[in-house]
PDB file of N, CA and C in Angstrom:
ATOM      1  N   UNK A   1     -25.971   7.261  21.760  1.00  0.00           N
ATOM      2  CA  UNK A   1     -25.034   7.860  22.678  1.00  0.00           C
ATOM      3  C   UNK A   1     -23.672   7.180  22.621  1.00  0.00           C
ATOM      4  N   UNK A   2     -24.078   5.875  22.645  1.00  0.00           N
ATOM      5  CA  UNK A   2     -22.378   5.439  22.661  1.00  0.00           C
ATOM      6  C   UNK A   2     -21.273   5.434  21.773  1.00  0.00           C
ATOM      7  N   UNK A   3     -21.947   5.178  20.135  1.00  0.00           N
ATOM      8  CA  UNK A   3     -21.447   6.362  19.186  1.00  0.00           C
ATOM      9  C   UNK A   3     -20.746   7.644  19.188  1.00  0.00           C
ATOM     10  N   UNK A   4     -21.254   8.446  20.119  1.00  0.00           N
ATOM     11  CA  UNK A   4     -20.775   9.198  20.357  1.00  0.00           C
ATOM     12  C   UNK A   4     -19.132   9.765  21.083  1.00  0.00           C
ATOM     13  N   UNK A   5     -19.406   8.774  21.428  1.00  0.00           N
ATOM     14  CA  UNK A   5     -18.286   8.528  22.586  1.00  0.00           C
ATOM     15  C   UNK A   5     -17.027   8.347  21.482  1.00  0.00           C
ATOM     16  N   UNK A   6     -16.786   7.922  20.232  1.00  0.00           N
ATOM     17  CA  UNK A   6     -16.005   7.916  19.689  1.00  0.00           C
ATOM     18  C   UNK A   6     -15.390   8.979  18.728  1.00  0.00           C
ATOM     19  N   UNK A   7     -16.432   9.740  18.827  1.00  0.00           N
ATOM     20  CA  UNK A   7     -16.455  11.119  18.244  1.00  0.00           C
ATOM     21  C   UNK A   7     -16.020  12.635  19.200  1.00  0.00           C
ATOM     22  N   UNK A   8     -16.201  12.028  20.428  1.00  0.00           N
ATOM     23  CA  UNK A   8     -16.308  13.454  21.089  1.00  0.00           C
ATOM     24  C   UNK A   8     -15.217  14.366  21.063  1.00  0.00           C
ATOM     25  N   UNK A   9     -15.400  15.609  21.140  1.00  0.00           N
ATOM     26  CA  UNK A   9     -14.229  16.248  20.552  1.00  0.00           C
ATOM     27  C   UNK A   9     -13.456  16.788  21.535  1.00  0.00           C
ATOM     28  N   UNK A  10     -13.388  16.110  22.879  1.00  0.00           N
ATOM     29  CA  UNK A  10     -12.326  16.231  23.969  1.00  0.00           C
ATOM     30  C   UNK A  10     -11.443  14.525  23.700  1.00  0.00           C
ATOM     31  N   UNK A  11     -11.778  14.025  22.861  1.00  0.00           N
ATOM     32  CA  UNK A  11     -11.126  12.837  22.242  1.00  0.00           C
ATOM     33  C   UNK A  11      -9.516  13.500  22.013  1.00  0.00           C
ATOM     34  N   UNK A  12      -9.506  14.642  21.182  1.00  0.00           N
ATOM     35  CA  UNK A  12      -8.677  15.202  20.355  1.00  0.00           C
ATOM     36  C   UNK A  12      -7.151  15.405  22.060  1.00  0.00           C
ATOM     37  N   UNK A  13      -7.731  15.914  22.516  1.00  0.00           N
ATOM     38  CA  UNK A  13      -6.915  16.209  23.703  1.00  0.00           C
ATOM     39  C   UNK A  13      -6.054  15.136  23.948  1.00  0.00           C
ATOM     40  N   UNK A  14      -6.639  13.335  23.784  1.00  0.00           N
ATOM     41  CA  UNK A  14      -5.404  12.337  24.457  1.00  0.00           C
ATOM     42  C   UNK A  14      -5.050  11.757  22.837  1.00  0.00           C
ATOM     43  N   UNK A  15      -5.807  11.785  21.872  1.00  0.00           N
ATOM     44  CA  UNK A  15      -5.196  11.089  21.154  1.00  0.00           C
ATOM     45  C   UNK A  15      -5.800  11.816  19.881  1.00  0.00           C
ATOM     46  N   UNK A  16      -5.281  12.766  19.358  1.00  0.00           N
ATOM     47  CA  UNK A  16      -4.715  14.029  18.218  1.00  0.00           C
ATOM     48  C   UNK A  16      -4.587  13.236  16.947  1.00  0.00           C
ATOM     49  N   UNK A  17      -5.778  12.897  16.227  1.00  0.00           N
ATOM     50  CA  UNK A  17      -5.405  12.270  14.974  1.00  0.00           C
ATOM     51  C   UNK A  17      -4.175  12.736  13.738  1.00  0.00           C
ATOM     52  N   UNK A  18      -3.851  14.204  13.490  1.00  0.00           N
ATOM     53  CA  UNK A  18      -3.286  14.231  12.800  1.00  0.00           C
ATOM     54  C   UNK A  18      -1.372  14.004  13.550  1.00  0.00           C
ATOM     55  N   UNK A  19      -1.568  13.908  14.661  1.00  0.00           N
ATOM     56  CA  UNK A  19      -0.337  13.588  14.930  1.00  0.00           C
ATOM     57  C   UNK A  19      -0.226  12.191  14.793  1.00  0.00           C
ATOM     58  N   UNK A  20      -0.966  11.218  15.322  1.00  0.00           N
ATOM     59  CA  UNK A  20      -0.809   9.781  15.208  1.00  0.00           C
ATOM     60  C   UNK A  20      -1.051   9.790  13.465  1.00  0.00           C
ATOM     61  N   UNK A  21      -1.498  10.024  12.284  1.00  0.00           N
ATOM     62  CA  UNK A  21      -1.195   9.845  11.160  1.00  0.00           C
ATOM     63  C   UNK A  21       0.221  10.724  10.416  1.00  0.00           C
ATOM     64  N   UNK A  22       0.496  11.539  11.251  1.00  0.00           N
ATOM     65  CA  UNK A  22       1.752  11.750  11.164  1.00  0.00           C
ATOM     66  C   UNK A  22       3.202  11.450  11.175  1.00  0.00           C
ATOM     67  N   UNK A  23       2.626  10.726  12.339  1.00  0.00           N
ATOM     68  CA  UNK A  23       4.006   9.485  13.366  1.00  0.00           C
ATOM     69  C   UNK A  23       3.972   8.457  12.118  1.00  0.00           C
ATOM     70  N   UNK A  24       2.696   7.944  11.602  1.00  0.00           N
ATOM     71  CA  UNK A  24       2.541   6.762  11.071  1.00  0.00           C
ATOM     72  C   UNK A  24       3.229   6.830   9.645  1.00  0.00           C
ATOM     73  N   UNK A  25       3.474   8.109   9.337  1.00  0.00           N
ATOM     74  CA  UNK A  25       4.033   8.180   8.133  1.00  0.00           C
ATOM     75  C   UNK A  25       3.146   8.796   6.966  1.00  0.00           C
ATOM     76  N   UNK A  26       2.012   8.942   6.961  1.00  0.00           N
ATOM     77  CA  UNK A  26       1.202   8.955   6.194  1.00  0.00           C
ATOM     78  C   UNK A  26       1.121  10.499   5.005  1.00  0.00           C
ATOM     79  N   UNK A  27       1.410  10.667   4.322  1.00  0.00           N
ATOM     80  CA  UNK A  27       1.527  11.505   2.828  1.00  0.00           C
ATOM     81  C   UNK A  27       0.593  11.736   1.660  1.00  0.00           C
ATOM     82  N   UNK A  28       0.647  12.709   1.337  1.00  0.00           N
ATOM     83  CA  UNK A  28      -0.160  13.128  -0.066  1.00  0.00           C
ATOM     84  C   UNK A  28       0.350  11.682  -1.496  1.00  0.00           C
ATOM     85  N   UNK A  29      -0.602  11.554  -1.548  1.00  0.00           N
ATOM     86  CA  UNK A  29      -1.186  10.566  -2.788  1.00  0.00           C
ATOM     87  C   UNK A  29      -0.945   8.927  -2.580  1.00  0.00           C
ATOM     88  N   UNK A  30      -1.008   8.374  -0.687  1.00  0.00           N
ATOM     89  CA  UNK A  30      -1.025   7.345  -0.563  1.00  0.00           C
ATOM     90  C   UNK A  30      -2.231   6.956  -0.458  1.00  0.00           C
ATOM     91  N   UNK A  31      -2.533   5.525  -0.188  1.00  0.00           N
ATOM     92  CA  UNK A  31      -3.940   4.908  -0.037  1.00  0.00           C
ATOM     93  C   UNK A  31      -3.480   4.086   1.024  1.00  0.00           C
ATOM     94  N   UNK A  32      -4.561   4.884   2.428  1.00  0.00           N
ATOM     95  CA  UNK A  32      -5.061   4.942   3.542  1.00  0.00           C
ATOM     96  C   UNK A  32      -6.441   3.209   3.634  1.00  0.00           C
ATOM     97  N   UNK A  33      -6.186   2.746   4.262  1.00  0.00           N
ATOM     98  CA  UNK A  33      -7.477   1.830   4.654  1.00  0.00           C
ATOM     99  C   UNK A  33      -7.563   1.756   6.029  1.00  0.00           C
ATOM    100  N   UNK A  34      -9.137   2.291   6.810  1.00  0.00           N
ATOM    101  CA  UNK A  34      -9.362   2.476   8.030  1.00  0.00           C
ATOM    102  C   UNK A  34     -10.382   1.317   8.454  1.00  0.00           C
ATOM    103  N   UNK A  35      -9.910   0.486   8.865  1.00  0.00           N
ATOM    104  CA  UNK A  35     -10.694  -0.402   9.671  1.00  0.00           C
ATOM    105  C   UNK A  35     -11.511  -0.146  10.970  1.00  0.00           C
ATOM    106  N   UNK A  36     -12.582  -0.498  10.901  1.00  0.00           N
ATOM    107  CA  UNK A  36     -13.168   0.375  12.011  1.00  0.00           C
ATOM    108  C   UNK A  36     -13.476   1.571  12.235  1.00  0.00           C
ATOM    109  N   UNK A  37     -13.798   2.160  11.345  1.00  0.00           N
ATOM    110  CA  UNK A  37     -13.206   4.206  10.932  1.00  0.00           C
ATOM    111  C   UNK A  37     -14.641   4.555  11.369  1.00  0.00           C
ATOM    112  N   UNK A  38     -15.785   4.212  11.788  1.00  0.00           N
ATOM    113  CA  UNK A  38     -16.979   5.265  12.794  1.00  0.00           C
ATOM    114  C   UNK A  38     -17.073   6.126  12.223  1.00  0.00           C
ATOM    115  N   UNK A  39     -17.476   6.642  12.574  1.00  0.00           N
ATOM    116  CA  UNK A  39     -17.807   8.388  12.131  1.00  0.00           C
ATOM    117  C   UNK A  39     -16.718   9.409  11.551  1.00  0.00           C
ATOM    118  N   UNK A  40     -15.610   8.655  11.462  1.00  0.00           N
ATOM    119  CA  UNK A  40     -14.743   9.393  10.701  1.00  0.00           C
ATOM    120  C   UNK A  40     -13.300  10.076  11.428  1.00  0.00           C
ATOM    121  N   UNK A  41     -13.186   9.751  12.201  1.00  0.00           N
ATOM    122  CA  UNK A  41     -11.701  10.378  13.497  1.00  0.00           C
ATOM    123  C   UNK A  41     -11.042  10.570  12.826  1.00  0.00           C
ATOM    124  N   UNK A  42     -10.660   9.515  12.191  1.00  0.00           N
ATOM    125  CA  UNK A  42      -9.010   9.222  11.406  1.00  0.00           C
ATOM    126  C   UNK A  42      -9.577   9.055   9.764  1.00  0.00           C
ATOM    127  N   UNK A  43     -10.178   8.996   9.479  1.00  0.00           N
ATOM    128  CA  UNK A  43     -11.198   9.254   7.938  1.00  0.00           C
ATOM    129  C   UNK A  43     -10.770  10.391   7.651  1.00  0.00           C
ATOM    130  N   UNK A  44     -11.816  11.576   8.227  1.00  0.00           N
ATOM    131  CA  UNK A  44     -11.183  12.840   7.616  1.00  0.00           C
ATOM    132  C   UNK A  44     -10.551  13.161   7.684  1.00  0.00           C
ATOM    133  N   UNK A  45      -9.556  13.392   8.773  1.00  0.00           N
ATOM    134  CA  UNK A  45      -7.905  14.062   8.323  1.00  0.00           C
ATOM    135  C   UNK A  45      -7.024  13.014   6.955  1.00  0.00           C
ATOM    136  N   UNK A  46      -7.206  11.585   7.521  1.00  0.00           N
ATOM    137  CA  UNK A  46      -6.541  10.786   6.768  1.00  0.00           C
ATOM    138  C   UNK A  46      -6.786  11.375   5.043  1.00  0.00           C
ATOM    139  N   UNK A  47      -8.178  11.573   4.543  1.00  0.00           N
ATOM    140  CA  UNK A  47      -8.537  12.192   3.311  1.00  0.00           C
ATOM    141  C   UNK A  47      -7.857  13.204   3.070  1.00  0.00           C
ATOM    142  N   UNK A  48      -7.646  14.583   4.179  1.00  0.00           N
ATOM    143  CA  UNK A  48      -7.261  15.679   4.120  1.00  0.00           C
ATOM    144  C   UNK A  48      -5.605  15.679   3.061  1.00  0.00           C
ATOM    145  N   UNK A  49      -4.879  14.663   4.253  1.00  0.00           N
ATOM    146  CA  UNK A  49      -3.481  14.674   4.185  1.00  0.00           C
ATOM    147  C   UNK A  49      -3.703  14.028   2.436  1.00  0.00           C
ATOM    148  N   UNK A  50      -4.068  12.871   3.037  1.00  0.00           N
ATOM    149  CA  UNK A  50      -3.966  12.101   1.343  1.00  0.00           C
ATOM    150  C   UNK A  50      -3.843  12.711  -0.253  1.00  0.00           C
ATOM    151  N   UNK A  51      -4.842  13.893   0.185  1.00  0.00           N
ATOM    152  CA  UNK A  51      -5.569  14.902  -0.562  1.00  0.00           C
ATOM    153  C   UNK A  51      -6.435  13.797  -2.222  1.00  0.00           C
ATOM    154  N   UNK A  52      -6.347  14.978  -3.239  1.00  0.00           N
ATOM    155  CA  UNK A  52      -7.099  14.233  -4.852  1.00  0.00           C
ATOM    156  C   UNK A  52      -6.189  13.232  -4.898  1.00  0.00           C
ATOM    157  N   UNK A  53      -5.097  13.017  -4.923  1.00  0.00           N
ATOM    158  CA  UNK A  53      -3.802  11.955  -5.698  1.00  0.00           C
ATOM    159  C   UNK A  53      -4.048  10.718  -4.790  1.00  0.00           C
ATOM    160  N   UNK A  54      -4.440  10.935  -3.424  1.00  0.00           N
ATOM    161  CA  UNK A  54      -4.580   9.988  -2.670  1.00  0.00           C
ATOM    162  C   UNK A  54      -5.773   9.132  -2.698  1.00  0.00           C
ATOM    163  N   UNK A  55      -5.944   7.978  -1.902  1.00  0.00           N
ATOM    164  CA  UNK A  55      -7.379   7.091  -1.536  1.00  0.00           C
ATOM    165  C   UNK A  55      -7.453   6.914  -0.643  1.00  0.00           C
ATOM    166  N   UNK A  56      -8.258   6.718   0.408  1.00  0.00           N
ATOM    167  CA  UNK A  56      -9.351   5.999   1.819  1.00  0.00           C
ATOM    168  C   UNK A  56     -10.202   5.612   1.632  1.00  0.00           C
ATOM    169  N   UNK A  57     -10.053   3.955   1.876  1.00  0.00           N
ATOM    170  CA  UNK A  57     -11.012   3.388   2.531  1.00  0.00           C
ATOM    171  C   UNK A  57     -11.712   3.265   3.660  1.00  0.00           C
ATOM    172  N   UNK A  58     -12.934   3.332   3.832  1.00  0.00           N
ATOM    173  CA  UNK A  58     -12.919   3.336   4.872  1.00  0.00           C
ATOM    174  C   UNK A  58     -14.187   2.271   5.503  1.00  0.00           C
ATOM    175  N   UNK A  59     -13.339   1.348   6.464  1.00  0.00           N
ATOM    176  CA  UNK A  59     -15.221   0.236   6.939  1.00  0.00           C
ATOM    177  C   UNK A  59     -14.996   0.323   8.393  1.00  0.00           C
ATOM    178  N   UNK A  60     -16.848   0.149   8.171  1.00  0.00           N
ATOM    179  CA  UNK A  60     -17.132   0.175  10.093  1.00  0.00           C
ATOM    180  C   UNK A  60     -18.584  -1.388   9.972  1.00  0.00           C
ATOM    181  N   UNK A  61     -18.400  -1.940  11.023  1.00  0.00           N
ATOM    182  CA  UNK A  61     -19.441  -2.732  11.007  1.00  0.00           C
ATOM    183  C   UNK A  61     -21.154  -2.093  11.046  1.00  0.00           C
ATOM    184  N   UNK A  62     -20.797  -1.170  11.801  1.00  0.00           N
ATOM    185  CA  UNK A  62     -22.123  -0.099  12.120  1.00  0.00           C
ATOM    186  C   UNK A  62     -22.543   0.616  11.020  1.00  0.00           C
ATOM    187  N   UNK A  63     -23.658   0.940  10.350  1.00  0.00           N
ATOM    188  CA  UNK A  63     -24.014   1.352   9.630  1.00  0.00           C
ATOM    189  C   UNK A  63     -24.532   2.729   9.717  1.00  0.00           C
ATOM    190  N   UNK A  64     -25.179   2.817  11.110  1.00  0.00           N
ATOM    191  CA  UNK A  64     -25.280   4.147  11.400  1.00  0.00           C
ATOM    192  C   UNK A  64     -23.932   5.228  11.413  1.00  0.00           C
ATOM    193  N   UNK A  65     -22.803   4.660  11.630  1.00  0.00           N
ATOM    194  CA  UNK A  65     -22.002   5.144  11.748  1.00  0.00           C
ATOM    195  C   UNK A  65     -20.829   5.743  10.250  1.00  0.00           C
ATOM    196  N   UNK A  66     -21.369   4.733   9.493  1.00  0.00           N
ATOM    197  CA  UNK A  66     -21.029   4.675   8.145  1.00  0.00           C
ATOM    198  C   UNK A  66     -21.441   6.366   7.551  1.00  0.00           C
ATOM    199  N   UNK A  67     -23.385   5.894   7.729  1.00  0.00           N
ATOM    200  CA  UNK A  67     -23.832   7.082   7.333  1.00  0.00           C
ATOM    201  C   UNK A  67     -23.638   8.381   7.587  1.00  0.00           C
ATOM    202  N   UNK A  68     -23.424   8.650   9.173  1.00  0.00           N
ATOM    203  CA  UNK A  68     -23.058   9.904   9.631  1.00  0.00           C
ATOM    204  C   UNK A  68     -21.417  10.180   8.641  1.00  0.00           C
ATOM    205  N   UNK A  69     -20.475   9.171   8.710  1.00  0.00           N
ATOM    206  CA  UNK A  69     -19.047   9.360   7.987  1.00  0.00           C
ATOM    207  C   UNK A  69     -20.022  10.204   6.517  1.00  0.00           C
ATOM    208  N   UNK A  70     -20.490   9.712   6.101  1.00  0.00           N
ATOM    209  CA  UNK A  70     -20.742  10.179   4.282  1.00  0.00           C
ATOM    210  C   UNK A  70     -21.023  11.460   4.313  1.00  0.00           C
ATOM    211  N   UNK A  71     -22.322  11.658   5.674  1.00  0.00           N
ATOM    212  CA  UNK A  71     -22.275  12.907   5.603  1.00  0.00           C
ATOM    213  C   UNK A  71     -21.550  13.824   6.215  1.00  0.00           C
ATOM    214  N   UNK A  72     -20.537  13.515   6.786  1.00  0.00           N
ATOM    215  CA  UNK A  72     -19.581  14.559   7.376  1.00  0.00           C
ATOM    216  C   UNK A  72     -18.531  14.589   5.985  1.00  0.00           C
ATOM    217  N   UNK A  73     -18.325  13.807   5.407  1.00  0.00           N
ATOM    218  CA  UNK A  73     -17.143  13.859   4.119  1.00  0.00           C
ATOM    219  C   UNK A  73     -18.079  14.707   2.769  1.00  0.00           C
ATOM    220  N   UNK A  74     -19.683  14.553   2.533  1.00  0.00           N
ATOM    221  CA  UNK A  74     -20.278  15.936   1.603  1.00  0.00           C
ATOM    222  C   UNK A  74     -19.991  17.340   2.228  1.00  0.00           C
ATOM    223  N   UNK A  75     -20.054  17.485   3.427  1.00  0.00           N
ATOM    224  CA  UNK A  75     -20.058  18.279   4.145  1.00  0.00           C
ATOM    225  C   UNK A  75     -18.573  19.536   4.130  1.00  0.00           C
ATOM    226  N   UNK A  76     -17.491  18.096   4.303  1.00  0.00           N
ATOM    227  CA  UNK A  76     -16.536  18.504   4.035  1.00  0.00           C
ATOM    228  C   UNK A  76     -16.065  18.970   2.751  1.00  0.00           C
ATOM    229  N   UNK A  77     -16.697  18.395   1.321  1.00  0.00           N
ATOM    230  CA  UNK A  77     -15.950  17.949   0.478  1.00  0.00           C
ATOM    231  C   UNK A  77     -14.990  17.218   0.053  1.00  0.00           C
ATOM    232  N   UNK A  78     -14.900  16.208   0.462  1.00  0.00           N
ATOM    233  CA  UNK A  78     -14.099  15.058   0.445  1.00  0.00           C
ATOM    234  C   UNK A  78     -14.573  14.316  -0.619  1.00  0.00           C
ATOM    235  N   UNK A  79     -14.007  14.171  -1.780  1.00  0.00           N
ATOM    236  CA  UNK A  79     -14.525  13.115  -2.361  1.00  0.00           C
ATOM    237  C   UNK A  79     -13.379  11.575  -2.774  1.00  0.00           C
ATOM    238  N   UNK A  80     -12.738  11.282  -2.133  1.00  0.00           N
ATOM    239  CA  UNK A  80     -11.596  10.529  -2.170  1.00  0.00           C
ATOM    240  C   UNK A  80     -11.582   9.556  -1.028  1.00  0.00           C
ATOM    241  N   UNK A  81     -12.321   9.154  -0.671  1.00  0.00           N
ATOM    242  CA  UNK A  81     -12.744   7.991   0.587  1.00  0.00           C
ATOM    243  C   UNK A  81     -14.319   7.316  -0.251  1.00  0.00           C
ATOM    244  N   UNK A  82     -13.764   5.935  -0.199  1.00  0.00           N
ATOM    245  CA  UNK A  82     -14.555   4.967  -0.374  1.00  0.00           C
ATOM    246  C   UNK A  82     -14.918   4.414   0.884  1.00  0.00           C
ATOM    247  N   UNK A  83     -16.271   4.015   0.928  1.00  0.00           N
ATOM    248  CA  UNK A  83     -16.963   3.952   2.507  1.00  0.00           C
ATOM    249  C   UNK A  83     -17.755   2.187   2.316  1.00  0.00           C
ATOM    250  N   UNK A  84     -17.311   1.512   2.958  1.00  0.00           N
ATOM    251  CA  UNK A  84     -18.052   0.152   2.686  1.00  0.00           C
ATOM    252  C   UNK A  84     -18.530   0.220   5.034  1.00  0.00           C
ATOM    253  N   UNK A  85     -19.558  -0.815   4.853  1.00  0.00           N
ATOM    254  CA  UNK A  85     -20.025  -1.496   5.610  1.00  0.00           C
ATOM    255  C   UNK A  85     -20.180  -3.052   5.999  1.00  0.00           C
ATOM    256  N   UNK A  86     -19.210  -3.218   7.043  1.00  0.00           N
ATOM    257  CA  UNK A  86     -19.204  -4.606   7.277  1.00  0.00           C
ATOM    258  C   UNK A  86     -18.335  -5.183   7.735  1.00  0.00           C
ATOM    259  N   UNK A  87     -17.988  -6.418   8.171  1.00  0.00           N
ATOM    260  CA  UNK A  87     -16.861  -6.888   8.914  1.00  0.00           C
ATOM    261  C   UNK A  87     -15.809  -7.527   8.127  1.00  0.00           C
ATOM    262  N   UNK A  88     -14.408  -6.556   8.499  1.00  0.00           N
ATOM    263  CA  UNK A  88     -13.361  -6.673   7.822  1.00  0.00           C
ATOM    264  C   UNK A  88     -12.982  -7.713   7.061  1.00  0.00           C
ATOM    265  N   UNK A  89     -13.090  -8.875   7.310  1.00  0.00           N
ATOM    266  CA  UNK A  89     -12.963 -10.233   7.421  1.00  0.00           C
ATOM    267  C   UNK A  89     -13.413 -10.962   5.742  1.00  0.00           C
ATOM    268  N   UNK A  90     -14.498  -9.879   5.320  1.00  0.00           N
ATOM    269  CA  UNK A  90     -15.536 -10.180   4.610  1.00  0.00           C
ATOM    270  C   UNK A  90     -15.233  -9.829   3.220  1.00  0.00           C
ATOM    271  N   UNK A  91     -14.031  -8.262   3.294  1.00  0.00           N
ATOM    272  CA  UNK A  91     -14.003  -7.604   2.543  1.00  0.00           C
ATOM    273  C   UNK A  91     -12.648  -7.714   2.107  1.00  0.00           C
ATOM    274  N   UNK A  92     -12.626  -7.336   0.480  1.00  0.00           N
ATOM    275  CA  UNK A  92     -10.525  -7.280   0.249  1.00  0.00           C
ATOM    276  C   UNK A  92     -10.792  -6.328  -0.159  1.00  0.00           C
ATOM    277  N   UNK A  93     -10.001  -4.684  -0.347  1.00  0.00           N
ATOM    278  CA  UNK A  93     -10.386  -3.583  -0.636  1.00  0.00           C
ATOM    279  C   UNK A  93      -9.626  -3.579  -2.135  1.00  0.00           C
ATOM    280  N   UNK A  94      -8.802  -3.869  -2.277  1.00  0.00           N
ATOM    281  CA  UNK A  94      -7.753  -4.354  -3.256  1.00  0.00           C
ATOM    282  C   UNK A  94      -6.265  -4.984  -2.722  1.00  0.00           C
ATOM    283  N   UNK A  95      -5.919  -5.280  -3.916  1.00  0.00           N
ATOM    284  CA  UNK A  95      -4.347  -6.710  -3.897  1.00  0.00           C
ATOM    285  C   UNK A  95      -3.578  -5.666  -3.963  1.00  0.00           C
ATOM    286  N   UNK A  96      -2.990  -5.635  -2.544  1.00  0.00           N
ATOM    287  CA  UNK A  96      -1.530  -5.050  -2.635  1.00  0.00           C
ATOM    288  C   UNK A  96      -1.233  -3.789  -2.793  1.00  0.00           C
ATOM    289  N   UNK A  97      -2.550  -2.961  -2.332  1.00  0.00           N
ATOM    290  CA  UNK A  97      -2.401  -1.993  -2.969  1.00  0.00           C
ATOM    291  C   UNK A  97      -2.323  -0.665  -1.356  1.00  0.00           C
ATOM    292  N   UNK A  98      -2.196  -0.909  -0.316  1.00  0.00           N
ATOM    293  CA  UNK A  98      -2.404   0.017   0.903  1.00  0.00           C
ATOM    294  C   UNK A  98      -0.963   0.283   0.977  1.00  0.00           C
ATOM    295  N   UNK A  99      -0.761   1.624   1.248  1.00  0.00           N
ATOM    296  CA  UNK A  99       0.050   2.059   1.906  1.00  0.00           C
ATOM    297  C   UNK A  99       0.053   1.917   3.626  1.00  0.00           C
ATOM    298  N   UNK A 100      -1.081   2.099   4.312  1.00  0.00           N
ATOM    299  CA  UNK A 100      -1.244   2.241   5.543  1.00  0.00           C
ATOM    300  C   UNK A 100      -2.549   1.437   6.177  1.00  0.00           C
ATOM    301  N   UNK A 101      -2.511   0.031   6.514  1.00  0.00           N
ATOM    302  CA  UNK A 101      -3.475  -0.478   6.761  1.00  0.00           C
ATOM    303  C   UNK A 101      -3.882   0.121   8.593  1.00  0.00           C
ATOM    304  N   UNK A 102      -4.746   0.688   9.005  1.00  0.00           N
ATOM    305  CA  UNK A 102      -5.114   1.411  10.111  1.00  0.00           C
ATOM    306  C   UNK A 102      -5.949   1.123  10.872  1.00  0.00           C
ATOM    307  N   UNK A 103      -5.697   0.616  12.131  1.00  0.00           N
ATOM    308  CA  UNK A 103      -7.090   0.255  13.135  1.00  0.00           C
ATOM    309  C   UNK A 103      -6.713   0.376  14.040  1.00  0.00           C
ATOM    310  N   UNK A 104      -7.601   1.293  14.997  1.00  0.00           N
ATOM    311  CA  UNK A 104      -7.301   1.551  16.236  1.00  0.00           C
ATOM    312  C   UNK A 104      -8.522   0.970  17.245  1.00  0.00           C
ATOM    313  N   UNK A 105      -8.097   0.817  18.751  1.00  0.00           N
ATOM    314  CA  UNK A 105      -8.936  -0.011  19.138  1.00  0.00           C
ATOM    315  C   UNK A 105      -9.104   0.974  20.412  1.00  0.00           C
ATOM    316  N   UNK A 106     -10.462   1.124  20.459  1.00  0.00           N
ATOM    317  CA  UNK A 106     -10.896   2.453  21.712  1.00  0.00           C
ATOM    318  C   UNK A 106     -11.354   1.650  22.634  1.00  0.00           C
ATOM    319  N   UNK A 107     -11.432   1.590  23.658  1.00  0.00           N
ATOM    320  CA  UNK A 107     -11.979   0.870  24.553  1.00  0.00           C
ATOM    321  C   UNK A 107     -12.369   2.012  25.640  1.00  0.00           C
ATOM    322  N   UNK A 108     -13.867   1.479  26.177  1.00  0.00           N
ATOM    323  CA  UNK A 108     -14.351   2.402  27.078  1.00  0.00           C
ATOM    324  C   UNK A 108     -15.083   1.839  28.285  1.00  0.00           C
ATOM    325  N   UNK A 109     -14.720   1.614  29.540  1.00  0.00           N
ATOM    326  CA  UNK A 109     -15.560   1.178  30.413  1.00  0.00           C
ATOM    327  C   UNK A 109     -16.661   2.128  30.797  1.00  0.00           C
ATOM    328  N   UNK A 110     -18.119   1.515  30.630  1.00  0.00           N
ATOM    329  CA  UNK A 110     -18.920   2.799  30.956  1.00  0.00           C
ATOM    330  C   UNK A 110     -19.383   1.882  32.180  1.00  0.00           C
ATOM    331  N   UNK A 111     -19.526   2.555  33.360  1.00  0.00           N
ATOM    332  CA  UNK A 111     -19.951   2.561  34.928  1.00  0.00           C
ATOM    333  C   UNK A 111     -21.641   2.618  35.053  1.00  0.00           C
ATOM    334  N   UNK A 112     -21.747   1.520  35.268  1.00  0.00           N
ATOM    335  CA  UNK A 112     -23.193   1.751  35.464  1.00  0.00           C
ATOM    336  C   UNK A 112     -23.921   1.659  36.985  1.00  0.00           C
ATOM    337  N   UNK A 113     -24.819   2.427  37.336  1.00  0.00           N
ATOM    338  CA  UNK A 113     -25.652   2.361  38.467  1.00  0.00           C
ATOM    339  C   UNK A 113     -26.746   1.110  38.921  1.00  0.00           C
TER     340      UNK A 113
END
């Protein structure tokens, strides 16, 4: 469930991924790296825009979350996002090579009884 919560698609209403990768600058045949990228928010459009000429990376510590991304990008047809698992820290995706290093930080108080 709480997964979910990062996905839900009344998300789109306060914070509109293709406008915030818009603002950010982001263009056909750059290379995108999404830190933290879940299930894919800013993954798939980011691929979209990028299009073939472009790259995305994309890591989440969660693995479940990884997996659902892979299969929403067959789904899509996306084949231009590279998908690793694990904490950022751990990983160099390549030297020098991002156009747009990307992480957004969701925060959610959930209320409990």
């Amino acid at each position: 469930m709480y997964s979910m919560l990062f996905d839900d698609s009344s998300r789109r209403e306060w914070q509109d991924p293709e406008i915030i990768l818009a603002a950010a600058g982001l263009q056909p045949g750059m290379i995108f790296i999404d830190i933290g990228c879940g299930q894919g928010f800013f993954t798939i459009p980011a691929a979209k825009i990028v299009g073939d000429r472009g790259r995305v990376y994309a890591l989440d510590i969660n693995p479940d979350s990884t997996e659902r991304l892979r299969n929403k990008l067959s789904g899509e047809g996306l084949h231009n996002v590279i998908i690793n698992t694990g904490k950022a820290e751990d990983l160099v995706f390549c030297e020098e090579c991002a156009d747009i290093v990307f992480l957004v930080l969701y925060c959610t108080i959930l209320k409990t009884l």
